[in-house]
Protein backbone atom coordinates (compact mmCIF):
# COMPACT_ATOMS: atom_id res chain seq x y z
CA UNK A 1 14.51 7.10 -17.75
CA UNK A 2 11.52 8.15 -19.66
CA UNK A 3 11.28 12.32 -20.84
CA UNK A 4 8.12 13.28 -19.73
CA UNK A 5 9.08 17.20 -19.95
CA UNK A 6 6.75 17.57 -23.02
CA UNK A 7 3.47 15.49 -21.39
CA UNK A 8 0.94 18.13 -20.06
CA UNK A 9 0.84 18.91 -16.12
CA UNK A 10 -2.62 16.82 -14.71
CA UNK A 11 -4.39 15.95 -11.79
CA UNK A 12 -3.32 12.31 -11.20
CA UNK A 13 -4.24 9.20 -8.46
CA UNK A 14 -3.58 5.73 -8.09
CA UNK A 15 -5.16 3.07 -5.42
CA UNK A 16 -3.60 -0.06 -5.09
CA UNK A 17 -4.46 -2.77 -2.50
CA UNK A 18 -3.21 -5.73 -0.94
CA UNK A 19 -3.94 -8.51 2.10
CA UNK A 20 -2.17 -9.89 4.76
CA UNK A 21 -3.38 -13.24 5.87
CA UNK A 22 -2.69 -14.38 9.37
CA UNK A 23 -4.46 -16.63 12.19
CA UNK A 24 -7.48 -15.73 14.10
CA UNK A 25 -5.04 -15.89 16.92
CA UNK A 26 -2.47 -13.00 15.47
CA UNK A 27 -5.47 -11.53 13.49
CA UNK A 28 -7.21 -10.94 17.09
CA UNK A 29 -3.57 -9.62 18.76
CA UNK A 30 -2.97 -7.30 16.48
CA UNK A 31 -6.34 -5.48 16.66
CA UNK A 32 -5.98 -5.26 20.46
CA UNK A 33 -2.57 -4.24 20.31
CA UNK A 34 -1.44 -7.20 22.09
CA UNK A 35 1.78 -7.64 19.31
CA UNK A 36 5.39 -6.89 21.41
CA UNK A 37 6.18 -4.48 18.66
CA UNK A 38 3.36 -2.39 19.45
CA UNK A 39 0.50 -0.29 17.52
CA UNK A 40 1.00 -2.32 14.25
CA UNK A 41 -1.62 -0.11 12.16
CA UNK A 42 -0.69 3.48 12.83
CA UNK A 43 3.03 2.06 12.10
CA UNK A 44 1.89 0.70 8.50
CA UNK A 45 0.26 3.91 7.80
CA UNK A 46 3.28 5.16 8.76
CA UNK A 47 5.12 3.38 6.57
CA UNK A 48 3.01 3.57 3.27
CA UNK A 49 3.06 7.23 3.36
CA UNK A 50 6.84 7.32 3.48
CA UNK A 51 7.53 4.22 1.07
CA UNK A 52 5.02 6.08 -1.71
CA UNK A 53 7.10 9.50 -1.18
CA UNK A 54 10.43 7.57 -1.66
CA UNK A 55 9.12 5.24 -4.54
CA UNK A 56 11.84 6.93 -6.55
CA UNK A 57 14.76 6.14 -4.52
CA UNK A 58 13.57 1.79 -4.12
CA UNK A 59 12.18 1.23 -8.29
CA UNK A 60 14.46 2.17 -11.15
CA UNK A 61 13.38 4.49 -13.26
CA UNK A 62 10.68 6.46 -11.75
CA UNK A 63 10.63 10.00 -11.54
CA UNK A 64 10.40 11.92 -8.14
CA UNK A 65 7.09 13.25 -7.57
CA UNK A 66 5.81 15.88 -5.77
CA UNK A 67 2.86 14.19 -3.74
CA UNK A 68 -0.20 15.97 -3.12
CA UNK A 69 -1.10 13.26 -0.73
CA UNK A 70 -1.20 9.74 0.53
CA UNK A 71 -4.40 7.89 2.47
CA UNK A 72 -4.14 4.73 3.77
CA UNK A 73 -7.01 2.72 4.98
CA UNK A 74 -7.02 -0.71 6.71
CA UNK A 75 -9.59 -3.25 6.50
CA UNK A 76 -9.59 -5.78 9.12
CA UNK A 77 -12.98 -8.13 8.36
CA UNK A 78 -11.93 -9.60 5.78
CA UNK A 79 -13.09 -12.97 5.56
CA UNK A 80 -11.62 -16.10 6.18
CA UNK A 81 -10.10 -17.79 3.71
CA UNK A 82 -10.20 -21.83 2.93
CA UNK A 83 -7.41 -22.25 5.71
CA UNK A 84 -9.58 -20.03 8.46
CA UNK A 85 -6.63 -17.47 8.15
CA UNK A 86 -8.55 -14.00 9.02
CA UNK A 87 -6.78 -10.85 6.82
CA UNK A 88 -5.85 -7.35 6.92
CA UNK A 89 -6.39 -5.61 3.47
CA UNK A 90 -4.53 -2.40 3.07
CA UNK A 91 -5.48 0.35 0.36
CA UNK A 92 -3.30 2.88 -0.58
CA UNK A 93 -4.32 6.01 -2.32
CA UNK A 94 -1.54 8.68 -3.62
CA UNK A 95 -2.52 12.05 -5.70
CA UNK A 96 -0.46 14.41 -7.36
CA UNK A 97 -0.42 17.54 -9.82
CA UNK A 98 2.24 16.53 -12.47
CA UNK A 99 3.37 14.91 -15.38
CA UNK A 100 3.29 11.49 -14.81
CA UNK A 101 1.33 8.91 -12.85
CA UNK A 102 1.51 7.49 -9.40
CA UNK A 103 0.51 3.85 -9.71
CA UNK A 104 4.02 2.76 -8.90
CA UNK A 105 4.05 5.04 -5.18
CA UNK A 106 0.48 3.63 -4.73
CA UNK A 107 1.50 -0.15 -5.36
CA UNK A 108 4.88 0.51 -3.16
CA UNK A 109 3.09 2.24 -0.51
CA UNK A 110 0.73 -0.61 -0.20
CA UNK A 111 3.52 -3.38 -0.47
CA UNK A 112 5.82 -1.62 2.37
CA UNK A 113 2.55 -1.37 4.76
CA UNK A 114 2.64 -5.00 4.53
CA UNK A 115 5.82 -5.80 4.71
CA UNK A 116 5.45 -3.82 8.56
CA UNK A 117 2.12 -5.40 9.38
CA UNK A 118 4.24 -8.67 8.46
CA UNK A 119 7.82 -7.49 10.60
CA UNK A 120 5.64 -6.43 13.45
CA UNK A 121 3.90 -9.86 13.83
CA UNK A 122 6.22 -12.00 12.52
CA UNK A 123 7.24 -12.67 16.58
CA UNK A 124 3.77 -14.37 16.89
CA UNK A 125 3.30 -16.04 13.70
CA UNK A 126 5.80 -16.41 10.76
CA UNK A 127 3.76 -18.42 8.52
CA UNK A 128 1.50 -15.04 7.62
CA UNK A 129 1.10 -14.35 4.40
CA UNK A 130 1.13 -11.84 1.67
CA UNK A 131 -1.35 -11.58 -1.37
CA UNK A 132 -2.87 -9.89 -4.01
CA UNK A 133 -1.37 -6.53 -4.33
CA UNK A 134 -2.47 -4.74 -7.10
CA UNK A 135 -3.17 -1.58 -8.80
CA UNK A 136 -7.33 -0.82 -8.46
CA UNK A 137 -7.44 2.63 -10.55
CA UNK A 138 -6.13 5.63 -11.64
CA UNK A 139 -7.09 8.89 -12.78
CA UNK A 140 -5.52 11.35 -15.23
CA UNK A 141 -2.84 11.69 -17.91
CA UNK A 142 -2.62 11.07 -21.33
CA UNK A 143 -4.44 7.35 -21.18
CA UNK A 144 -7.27 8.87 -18.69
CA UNK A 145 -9.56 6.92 -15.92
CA UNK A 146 -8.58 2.98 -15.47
CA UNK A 147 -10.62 0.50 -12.57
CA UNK A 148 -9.73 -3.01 -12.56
């Protein structure tokens, strides 16, 4: 594990993203709350925050952070893609005050609200799929600002 005892204390954040693909069907069930598992949103936002506050404990080597805070915000018009599969993209922001950066709670945040959006559907429709996560910027530390 990486010493960062000697890096200075800084304000830090990281926003990663990813998209669920699904049918217009599903897409359409899960925004009415029609899925048998229930309210599949509130649930992923569940799930992100706790996934990006337990990063530590899932990926080798990172630190344990104290979060300042985790938002999660859903988009569900995304368009269609070639196959007419309609999408929920989730993005994941996570700040803290410390000495190293929170890309990797931002990124697993984001990948563990899809994996629910995914269990919580996957009744309906298990051909759903998962795509594009990635990290979309960060703030702070020793390299500075970064936007893909």
């Amino acid at each position: 594990m990486v010493d960062v005892g000697g890096k200075q204390v800084s304000r830090r954040s990281a926003t990663a993203e990813v998209t669920v693909r699904m049918s217009a069907g599903t897409h359409a069930a899960l925004l009415a709350g029609e899925l048998p598992k229930g309210d599949v949103l509130s649930t992923a936002r569940i799930a992100a925050i706790m996934a990006a506050k337990r990063t530590h404990e899932a990926i080798p080597m990172c630190h344990p952070l104290a979060i300042d805070g985790v938002e999660v915000a859903f988009d569900s018009g995304v368009a269609p893609d070639g196959k007419g599969r309609r999408g929920i993209n989730v993005q994941v922001t996570v700040s803290c005050t410390g000495r190293t950066g929170v890309e990797m709670e931002a990124l697993h945040g984001a990948a563990v609200a899809a994996l629910t959006i995914y269990d919580m559907a996957k009744a309906v429709e298990k051909s759903m799929e998962i795509e594009g996560l990635r990290l979309l910027a960060k703030t702070g530390g020793k390299s500075g600002d970064w936007k893909a």
